[in-house]
C-alpha atoms as a PDB file:
ATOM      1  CA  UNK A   1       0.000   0.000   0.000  1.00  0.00           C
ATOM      2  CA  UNK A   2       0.869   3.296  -0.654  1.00  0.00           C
ATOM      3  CA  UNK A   3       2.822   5.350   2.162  1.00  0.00           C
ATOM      4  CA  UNK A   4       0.888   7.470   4.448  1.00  0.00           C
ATOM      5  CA  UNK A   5      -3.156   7.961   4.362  1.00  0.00           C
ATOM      6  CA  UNK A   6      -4.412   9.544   1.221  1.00  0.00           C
ATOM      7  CA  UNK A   7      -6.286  12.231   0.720  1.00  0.00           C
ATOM      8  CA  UNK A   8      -9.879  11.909   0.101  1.00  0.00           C
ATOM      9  CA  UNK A   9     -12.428  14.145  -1.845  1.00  0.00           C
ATOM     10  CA  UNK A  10     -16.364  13.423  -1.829  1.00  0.00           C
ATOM     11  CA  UNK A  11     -17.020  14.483  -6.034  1.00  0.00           C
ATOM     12  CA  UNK A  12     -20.684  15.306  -6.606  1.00  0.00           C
ATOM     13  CA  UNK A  13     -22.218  14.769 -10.356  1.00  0.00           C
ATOM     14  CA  UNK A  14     -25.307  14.973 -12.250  1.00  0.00           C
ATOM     15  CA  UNK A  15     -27.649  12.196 -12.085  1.00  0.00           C
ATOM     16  CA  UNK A  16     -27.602   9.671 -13.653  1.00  0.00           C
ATOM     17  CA  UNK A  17     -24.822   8.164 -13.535  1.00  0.00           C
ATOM     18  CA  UNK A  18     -23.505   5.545 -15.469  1.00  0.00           C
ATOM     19  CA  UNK A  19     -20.188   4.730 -13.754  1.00  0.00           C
ATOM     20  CA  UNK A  20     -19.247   1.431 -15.588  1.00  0.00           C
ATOM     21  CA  UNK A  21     -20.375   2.686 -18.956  1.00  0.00           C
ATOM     22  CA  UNK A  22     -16.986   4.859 -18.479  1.00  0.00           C
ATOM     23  CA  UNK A  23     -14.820   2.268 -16.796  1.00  0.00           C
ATOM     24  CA  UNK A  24     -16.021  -0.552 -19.051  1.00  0.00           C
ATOM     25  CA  UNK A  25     -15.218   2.253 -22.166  1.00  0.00           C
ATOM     26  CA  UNK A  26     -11.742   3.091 -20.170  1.00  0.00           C
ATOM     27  CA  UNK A  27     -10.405  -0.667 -19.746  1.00  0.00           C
ATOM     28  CA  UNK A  28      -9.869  -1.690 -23.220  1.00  0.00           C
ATOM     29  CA  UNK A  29      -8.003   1.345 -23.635  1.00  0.00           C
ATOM     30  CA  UNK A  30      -6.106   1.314 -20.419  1.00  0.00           C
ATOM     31  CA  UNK A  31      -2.487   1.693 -20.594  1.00  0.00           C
ATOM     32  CA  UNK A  32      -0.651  -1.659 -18.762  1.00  0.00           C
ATOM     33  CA  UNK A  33       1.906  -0.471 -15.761  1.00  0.00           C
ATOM     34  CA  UNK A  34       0.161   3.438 -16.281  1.00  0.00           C
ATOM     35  CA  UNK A  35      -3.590   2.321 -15.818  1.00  0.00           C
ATOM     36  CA  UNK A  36      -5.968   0.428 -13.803  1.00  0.00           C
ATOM     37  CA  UNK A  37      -9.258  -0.575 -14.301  1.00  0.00           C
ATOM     38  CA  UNK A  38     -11.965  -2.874 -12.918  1.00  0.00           C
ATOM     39  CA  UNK A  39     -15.811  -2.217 -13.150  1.00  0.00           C
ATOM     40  CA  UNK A  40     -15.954   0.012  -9.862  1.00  0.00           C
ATOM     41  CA  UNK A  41     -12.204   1.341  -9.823  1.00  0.00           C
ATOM     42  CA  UNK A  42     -10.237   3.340 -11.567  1.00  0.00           C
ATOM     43  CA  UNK A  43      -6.873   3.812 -10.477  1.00  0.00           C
ATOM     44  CA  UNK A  44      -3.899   5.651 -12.642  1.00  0.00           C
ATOM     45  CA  UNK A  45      -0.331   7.060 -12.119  1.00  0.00           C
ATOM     46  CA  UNK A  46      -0.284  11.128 -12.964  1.00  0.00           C
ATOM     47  CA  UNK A  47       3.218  13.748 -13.083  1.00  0.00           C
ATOM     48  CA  UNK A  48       2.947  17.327 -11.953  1.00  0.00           C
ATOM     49  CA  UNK A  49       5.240  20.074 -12.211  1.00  0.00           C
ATOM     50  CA  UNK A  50       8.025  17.372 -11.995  1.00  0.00           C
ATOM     51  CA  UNK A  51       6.163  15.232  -9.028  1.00  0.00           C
ATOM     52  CA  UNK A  52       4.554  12.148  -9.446  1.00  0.00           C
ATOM     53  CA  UNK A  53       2.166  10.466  -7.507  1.00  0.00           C
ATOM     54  CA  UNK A  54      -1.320   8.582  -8.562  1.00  0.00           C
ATOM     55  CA  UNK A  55      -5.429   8.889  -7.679  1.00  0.00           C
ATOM     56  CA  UNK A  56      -7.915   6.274  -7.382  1.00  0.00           C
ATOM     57  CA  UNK A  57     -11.084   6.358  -8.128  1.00  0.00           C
ATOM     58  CA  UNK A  58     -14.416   4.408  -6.392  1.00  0.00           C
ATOM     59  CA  UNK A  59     -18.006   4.453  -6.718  1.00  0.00           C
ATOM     60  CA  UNK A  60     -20.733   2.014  -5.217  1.00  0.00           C
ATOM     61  CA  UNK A  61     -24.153   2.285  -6.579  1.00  0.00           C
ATOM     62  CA  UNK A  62     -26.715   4.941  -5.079  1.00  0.00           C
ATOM     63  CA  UNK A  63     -23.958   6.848  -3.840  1.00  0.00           C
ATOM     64  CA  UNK A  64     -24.769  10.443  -4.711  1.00  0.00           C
ATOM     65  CA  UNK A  65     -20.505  10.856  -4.694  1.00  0.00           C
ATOM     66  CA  UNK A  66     -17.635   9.449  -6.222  1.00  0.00           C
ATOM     67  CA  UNK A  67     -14.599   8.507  -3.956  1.00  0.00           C
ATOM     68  CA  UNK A  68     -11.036   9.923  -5.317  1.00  0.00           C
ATOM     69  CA  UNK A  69      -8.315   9.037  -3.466  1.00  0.00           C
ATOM     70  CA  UNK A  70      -5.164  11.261  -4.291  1.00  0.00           C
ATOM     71  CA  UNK A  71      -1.519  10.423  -3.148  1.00  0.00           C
ATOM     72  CA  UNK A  72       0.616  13.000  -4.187  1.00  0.00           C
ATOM     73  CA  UNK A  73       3.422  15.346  -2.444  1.00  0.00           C
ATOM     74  CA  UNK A  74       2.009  19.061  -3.230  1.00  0.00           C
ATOM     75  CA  UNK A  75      -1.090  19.356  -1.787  1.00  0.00           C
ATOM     76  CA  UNK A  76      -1.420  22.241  -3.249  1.00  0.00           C
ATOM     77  CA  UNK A  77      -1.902  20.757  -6.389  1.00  0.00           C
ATOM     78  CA  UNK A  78      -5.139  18.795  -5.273  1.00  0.00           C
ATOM     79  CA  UNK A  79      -8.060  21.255  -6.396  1.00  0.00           C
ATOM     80  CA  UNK A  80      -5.934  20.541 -10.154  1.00  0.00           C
ATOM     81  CA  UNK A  81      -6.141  17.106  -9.644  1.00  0.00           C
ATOM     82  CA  UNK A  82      -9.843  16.737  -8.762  1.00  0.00           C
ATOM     83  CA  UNK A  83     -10.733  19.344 -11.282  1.00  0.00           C
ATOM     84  CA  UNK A  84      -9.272  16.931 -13.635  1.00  0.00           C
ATOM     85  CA  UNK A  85     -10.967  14.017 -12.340  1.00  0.00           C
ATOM     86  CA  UNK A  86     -14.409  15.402 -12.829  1.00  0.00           C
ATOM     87  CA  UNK A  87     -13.289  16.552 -16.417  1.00  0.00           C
ATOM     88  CA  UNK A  88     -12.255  12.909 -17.065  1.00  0.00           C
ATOM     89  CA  UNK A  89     -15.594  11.131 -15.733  1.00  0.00           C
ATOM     90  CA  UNK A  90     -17.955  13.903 -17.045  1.00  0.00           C
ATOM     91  CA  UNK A  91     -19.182  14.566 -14.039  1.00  0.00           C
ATOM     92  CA  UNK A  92     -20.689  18.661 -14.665  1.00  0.00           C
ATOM     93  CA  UNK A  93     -22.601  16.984 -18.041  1.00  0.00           C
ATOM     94  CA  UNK A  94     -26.415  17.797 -18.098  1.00  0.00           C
ATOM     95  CA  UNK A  95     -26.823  14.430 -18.326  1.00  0.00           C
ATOM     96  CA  UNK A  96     -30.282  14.184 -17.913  1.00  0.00           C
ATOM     97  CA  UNK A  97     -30.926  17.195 -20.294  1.00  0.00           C
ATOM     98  CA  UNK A  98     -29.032  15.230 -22.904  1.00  0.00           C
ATOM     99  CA  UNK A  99     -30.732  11.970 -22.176  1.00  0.00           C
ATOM    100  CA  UNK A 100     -34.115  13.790 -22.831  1.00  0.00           C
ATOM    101  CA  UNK A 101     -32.943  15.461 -26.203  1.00  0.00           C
ATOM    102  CA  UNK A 102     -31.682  12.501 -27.679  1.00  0.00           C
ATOM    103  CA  UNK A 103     -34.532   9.978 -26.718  1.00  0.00           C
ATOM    104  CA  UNK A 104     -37.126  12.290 -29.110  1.00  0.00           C
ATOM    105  CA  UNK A 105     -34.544  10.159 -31.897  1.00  0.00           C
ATOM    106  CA  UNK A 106     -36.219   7.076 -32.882  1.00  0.00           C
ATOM    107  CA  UNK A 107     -33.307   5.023 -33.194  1.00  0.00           C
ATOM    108  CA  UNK A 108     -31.972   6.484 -29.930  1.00  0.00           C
ATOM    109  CA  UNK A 109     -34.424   5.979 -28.053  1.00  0.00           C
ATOM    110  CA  UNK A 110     -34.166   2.547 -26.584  1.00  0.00           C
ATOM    111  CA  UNK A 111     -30.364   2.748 -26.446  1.00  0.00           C
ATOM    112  CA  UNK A 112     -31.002   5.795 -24.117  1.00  0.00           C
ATOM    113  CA  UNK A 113     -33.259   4.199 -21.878  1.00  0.00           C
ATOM    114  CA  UNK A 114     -31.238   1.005 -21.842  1.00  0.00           C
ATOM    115  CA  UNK A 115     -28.334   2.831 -20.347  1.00  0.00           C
ATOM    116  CA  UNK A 116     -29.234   6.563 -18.801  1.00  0.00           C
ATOM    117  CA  UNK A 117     -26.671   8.531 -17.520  1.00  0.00           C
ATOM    118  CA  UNK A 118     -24.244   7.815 -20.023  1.00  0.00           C
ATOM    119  CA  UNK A 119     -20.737  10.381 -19.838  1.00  0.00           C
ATOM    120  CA  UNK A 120     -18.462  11.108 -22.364  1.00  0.00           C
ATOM    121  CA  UNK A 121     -14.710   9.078 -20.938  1.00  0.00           C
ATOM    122  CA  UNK A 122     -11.795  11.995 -20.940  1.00  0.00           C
ATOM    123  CA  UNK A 123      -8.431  11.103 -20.046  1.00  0.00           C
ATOM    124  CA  UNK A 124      -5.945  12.471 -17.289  1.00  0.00           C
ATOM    125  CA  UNK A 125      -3.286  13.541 -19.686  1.00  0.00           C
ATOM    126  CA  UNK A 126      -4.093  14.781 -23.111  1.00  0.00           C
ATOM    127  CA  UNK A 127      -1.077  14.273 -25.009  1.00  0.00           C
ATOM    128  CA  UNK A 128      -1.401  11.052 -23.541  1.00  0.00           C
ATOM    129  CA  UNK A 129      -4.606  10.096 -25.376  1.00  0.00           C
ATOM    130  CA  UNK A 130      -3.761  11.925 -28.941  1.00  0.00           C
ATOM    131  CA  UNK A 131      -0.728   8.874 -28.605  1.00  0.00           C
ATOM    132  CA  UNK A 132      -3.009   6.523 -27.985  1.00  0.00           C
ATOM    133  CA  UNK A 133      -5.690   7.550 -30.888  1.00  0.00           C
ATOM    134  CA  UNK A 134      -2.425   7.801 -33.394  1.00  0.00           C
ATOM    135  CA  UNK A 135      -1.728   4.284 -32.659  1.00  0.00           C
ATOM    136  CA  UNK A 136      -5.453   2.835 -32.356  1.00  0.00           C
ATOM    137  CA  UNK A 137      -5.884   4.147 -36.268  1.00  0.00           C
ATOM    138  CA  UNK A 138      -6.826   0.993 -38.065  1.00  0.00           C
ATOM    139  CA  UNK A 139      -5.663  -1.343 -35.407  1.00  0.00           C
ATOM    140  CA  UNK A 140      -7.428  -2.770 -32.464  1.00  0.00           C
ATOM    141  CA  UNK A 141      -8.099  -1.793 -29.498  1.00  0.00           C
ATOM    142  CA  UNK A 142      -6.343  -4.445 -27.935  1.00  0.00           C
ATOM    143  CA  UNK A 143      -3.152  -4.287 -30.196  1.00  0.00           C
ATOM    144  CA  UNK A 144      -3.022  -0.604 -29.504  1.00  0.00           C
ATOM    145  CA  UNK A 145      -3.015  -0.805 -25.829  1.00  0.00           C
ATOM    146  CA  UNK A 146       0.076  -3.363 -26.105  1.00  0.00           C
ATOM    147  CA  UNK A 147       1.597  -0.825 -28.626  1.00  0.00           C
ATOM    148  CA  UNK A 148       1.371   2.103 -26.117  1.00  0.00           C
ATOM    149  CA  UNK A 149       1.762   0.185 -23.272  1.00  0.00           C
ATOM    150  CA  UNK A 150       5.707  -0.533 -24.590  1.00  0.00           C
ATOM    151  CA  UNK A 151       5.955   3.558 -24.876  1.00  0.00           C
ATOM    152  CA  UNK A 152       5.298   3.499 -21.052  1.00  0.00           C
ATOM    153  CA  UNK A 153       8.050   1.010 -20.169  1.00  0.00           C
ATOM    154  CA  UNK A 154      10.235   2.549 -22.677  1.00  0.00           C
ATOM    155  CA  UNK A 155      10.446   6.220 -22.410  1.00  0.00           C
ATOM    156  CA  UNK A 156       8.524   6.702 -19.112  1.00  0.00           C
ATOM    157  CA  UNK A 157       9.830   6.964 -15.778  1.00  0.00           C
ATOM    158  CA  UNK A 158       9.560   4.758 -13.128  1.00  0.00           C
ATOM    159  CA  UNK A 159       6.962   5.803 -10.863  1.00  0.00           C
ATOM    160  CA  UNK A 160       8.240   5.462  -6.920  1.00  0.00           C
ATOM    161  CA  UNK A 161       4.761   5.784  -5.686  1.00  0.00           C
ATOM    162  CA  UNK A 162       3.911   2.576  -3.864  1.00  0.00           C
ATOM    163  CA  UNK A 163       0.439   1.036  -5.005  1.00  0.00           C
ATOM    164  CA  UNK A 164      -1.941  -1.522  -5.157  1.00  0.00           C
ATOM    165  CA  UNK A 165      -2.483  -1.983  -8.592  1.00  0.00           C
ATOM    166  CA  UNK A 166       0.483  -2.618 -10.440  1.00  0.00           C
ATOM    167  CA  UNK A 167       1.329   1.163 -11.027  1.00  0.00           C
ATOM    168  CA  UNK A 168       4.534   1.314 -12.478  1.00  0.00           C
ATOM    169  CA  UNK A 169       5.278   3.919 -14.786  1.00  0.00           C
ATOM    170  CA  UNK A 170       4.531   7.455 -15.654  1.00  0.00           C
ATOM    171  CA  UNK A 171       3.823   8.263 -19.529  1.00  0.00           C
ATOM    172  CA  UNK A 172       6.454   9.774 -20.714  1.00  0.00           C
ATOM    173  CA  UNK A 173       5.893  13.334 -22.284  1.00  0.00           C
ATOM    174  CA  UNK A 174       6.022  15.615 -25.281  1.00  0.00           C
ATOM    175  CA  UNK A 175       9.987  16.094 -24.555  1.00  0.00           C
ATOM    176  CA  UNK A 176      10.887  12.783 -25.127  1.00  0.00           C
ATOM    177  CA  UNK A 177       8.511  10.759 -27.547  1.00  0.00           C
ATOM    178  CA  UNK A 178       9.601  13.970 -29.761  1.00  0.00           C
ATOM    179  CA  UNK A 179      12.938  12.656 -29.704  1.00  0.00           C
ATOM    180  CA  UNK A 180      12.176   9.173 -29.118  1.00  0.00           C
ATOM    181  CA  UNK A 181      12.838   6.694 -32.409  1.00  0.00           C
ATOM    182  CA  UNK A 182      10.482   3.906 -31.038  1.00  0.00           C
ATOM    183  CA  UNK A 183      12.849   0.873 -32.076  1.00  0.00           C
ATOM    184  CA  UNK A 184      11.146  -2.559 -31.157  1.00  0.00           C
ATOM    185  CA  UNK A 185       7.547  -1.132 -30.393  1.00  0.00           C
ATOM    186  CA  UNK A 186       6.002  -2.666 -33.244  1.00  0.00           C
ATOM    187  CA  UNK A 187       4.936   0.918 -34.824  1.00  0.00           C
ATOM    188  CA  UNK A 188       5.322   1.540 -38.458  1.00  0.00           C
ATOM    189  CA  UNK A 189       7.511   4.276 -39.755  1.00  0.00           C
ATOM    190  CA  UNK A 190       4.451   6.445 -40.393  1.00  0.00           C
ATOM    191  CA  UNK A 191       3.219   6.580 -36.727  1.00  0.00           C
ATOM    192  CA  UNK A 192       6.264   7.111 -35.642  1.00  0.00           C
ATOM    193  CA  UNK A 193       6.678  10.061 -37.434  1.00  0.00           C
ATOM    194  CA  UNK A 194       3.231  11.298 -36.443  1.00  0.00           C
ATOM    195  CA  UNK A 195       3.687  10.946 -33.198  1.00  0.00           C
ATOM    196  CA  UNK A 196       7.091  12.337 -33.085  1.00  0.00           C
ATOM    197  CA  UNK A 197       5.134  15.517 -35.272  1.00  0.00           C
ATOM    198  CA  UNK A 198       2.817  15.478 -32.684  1.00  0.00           C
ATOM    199  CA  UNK A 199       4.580  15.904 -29.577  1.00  0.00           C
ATOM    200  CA  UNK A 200       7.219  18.599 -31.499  1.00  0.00           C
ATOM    201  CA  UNK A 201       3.771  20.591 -32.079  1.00  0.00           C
ATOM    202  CA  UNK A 202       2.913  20.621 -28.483  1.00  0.00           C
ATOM    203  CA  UNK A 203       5.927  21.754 -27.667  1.00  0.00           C
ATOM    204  CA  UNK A 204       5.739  24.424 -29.914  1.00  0.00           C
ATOM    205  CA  UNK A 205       2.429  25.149 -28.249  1.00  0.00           C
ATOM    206  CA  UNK A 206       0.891  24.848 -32.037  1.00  0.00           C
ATOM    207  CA  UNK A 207      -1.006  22.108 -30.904  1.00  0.00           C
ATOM    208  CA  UNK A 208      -2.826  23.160 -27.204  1.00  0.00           C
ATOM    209  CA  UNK A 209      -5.134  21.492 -25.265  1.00  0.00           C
ATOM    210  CA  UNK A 210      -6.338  24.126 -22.647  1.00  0.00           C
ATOM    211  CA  UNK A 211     -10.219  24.143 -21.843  1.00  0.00           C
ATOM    212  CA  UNK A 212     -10.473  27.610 -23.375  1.00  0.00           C
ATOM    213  CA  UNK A 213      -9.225  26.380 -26.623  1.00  0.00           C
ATOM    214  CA  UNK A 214     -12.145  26.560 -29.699  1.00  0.00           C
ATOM    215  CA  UNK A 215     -12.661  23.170 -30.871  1.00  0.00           C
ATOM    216  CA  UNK A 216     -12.508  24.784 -34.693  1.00  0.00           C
ATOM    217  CA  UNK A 217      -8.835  25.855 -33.881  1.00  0.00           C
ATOM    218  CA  UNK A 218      -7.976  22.353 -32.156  1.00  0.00           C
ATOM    219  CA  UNK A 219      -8.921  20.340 -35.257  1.00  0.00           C
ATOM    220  CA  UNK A 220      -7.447  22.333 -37.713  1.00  0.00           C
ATOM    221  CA  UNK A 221      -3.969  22.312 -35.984  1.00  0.00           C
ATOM    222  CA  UNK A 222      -3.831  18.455 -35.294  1.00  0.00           C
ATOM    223  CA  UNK A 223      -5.528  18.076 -39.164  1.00  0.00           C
ATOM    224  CA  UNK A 224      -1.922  20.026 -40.486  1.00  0.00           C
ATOM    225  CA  UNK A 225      -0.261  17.797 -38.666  1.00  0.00           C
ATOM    226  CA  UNK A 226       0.551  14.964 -41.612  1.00  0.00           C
ATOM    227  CA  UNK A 227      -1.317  11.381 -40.086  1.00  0.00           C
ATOM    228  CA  UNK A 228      -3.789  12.889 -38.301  1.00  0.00           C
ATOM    229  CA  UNK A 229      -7.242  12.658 -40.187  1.00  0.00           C
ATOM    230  CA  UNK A 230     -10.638  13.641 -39.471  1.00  0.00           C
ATOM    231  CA  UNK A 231     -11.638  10.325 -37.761  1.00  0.00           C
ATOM    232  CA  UNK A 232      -8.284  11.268 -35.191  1.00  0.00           C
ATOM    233  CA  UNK A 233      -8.767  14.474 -34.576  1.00  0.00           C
ATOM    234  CA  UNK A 234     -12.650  14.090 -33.882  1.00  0.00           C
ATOM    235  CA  UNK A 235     -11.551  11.311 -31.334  1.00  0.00           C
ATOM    236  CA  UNK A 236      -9.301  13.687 -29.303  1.00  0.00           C
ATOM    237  CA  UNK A 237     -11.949  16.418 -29.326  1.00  0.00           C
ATOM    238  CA  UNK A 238     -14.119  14.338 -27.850  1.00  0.00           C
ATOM    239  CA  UNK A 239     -12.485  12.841 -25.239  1.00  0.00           C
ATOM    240  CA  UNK A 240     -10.160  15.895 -24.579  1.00  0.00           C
ATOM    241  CA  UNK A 241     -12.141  18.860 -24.925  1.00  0.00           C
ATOM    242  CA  UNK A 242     -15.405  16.473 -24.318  1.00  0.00           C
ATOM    243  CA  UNK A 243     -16.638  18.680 -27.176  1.00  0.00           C
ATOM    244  CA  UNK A 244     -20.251  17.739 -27.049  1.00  0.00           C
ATOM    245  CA  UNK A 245     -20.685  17.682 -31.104  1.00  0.00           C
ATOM    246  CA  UNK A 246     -17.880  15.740 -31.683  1.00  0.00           C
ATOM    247  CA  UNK A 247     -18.527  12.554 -34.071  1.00  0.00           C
ATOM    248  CA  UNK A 248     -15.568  10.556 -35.796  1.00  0.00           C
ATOM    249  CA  UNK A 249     -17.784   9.928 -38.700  1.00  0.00           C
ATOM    250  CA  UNK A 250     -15.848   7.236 -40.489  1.00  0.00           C
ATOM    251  CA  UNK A 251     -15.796   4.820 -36.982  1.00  0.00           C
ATOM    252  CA  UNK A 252     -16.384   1.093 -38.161  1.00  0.00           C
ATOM    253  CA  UNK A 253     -18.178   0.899 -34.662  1.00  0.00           C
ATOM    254  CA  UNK A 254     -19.973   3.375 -35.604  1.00  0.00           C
ATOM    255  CA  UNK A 255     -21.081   2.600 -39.383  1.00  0.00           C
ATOM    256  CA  UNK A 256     -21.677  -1.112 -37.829  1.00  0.00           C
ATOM    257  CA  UNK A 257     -24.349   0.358 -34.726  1.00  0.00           C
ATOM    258  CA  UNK A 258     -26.643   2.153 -37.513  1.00  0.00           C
ATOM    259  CA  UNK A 259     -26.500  -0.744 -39.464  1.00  0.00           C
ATOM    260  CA  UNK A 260     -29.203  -3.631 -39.770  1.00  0.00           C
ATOM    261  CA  UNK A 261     -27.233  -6.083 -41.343  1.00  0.00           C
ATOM    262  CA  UNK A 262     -24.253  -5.815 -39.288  1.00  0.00           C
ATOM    263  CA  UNK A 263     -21.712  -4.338 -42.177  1.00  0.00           C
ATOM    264  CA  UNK A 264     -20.725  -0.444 -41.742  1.00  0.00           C
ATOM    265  CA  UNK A 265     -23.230   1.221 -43.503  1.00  0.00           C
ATOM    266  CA  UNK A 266     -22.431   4.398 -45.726  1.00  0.00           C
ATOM    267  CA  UNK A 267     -20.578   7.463 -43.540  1.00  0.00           C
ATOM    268  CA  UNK A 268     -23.298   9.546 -45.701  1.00  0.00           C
ATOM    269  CA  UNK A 269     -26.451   7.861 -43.577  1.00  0.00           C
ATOM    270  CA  UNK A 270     -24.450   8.414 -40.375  1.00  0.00           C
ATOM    271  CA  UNK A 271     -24.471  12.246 -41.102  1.00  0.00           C
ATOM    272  CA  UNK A 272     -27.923  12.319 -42.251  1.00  0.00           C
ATOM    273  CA  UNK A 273     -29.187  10.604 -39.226  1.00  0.00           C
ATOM    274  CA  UNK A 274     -27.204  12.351 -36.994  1.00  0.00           C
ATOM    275  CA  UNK A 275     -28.459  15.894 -38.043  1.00  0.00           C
ATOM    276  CA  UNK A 276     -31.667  15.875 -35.199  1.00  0.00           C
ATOM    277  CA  UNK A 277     -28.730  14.668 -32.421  1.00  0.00           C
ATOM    278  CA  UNK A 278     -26.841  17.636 -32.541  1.00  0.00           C
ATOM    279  CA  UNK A 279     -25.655  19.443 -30.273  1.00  0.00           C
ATOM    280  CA  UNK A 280     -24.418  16.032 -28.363  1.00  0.00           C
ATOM    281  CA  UNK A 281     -23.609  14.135 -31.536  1.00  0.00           C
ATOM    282  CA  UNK A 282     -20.680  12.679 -29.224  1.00  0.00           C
ATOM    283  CA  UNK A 283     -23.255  11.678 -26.636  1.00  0.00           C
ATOM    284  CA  UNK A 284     -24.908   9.767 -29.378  1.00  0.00           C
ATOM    285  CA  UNK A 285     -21.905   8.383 -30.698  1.00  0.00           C
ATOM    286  CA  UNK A 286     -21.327   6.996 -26.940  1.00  0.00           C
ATOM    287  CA  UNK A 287     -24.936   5.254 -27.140  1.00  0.00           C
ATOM    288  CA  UNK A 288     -24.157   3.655 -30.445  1.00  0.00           C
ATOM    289  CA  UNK A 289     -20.552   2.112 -28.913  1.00  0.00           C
ATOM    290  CA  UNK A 290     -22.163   0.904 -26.026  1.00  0.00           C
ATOM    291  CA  UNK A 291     -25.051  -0.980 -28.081  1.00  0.00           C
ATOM    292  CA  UNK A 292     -22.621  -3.198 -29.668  1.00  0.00           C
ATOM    293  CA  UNK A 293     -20.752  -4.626 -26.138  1.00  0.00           C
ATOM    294  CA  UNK A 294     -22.939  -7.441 -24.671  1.00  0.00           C
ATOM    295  CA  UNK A 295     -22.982  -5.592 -20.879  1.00  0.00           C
END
């Protein structure tokens, strides 16, 4: 166990809540040694200003809270840390105001009622997920969590944190996967470029992922960066920004969940059905995921 007694934070939400729509959502994609994840726990390493430490997360039905326990040095950097949190699990969403707009859909409909309360899944670290869509382009979502999970345990640092969940490493940052050549990670020459674009961009602070930042301006600078596309940058606004509107139209997940044979129908329907979902078109595209798992 970790040294010392945490520090624990009571964070409120909206109601409904839907708390292992975004675990279940988070644990495919969770990074080994950085991430854990079970269907009530979420548990992660984080870096601060040059600190490290790591937060776990709880939540037992009916509880009008979620638990978040933080273990880090700088207290001071706590309110930061929960803000975070609550960005990452969605927890300010009108969630019942969007539930009620997008059940008038008659496709929605049941999907909404079969699973109310549903959030849009952020991520801790930013530049952290862009690396992670990058690699989960036309892959899956298992190969690219073995893919990015190398990244961790190559260029990260060792996190000294003790834990109970197989914490190991911190992801490494913008500084050195811009630098980094990526021998024996299994990526092709392409990603590794884009990544290695990527992270020189944030540096550069051409590519920013502050909360004030318009979503126009965010997609336009990761779309100049070359092997980022539409379906890639609409992923990062959604679960970075948690844009609202956002909708990678050309998901095979996606195509599949509109579908009534089972094959990806035409990008063109998904756009014409979408039209009466907007403004939470990413909201939607969280129902239409979530239909085709068998939970």
């Amino acid at each position: 166990m970790p040294p010392g007694k945490p520090e624990v934070l009571a964070l409120s939400f909206h109601p409904p809540f839907n708390f292992r729509q975004v675990t279940g959502f988070l644990k495919s994609r969770a990074i080994p040694n950085v991430e854990y994840v079970e269907n009530d726990i979420y548990s992660r390493s984080i870096a601060i200003d040059g600190q490290s430490g790591c937060f776990t997360v709880s939540f037992a039905p009916n509880d009008p809270s979620i638990r978040l326990e933080i273990y880090f040095p700088d207290h001071a950097k706590l309110p930061l840390i929960a803000y975070n949190v609550k960005q990452m699990f969605d927890l300010n969403a009108p969630v019942q105001m969007i539930d009620d707009h997008l059940k008038k859909d008659r496709f929605l409909s049941s999907m909404v009622a079969r699973r109310p309360g549903i959030r849009l899944p952020g991520s801790f670290n930013p530049f952290e997920l862009c690396i992670r869509a990058i690699i989960g382009q036309q892959i899956s979502v298992k190969g690219a969590s073995t893919l990015i999970g190398r990244i961790a345990v190559g260029y990260g640092e060792r996190l000294t944190t003790r834990n109970s969940f197989g914490l190991k490493y911190l992801f490494p940052g913008p500084e050195k996967l811009a630098e980094a050549d990526f021998e024996g990670i299994g990526l092709t020459k392409a990603r590794t470029a884009t990544i290695q674009h990527l992270s020189t961009a944030v540096l550069q602070g051409r590519v920013s992922f502050r909360a004030s930042i318009d979503p126009g301006q965010l997609r336009k600078a990761l779309l100049n960066i070359k092997g980022i596309g539409e379906w890639t940058a609409q992923y990062i606004l959604l679960r970075t920004l948690k844009y609202p509107d956002a909708m990678p139209w050309s998901d095979l997940g996606l195509l599949k969940a509109i579908s009534s044979d089972g094959k990806p129908a035409p990008e063109k329907r998904l756009k014409e059905m979408s039209l009466p979902w907007k403004p939470y078109r990413a909201y939607a595209a969280m129902h239409l995921w979530s239909s085709l798992t068998k939970n």
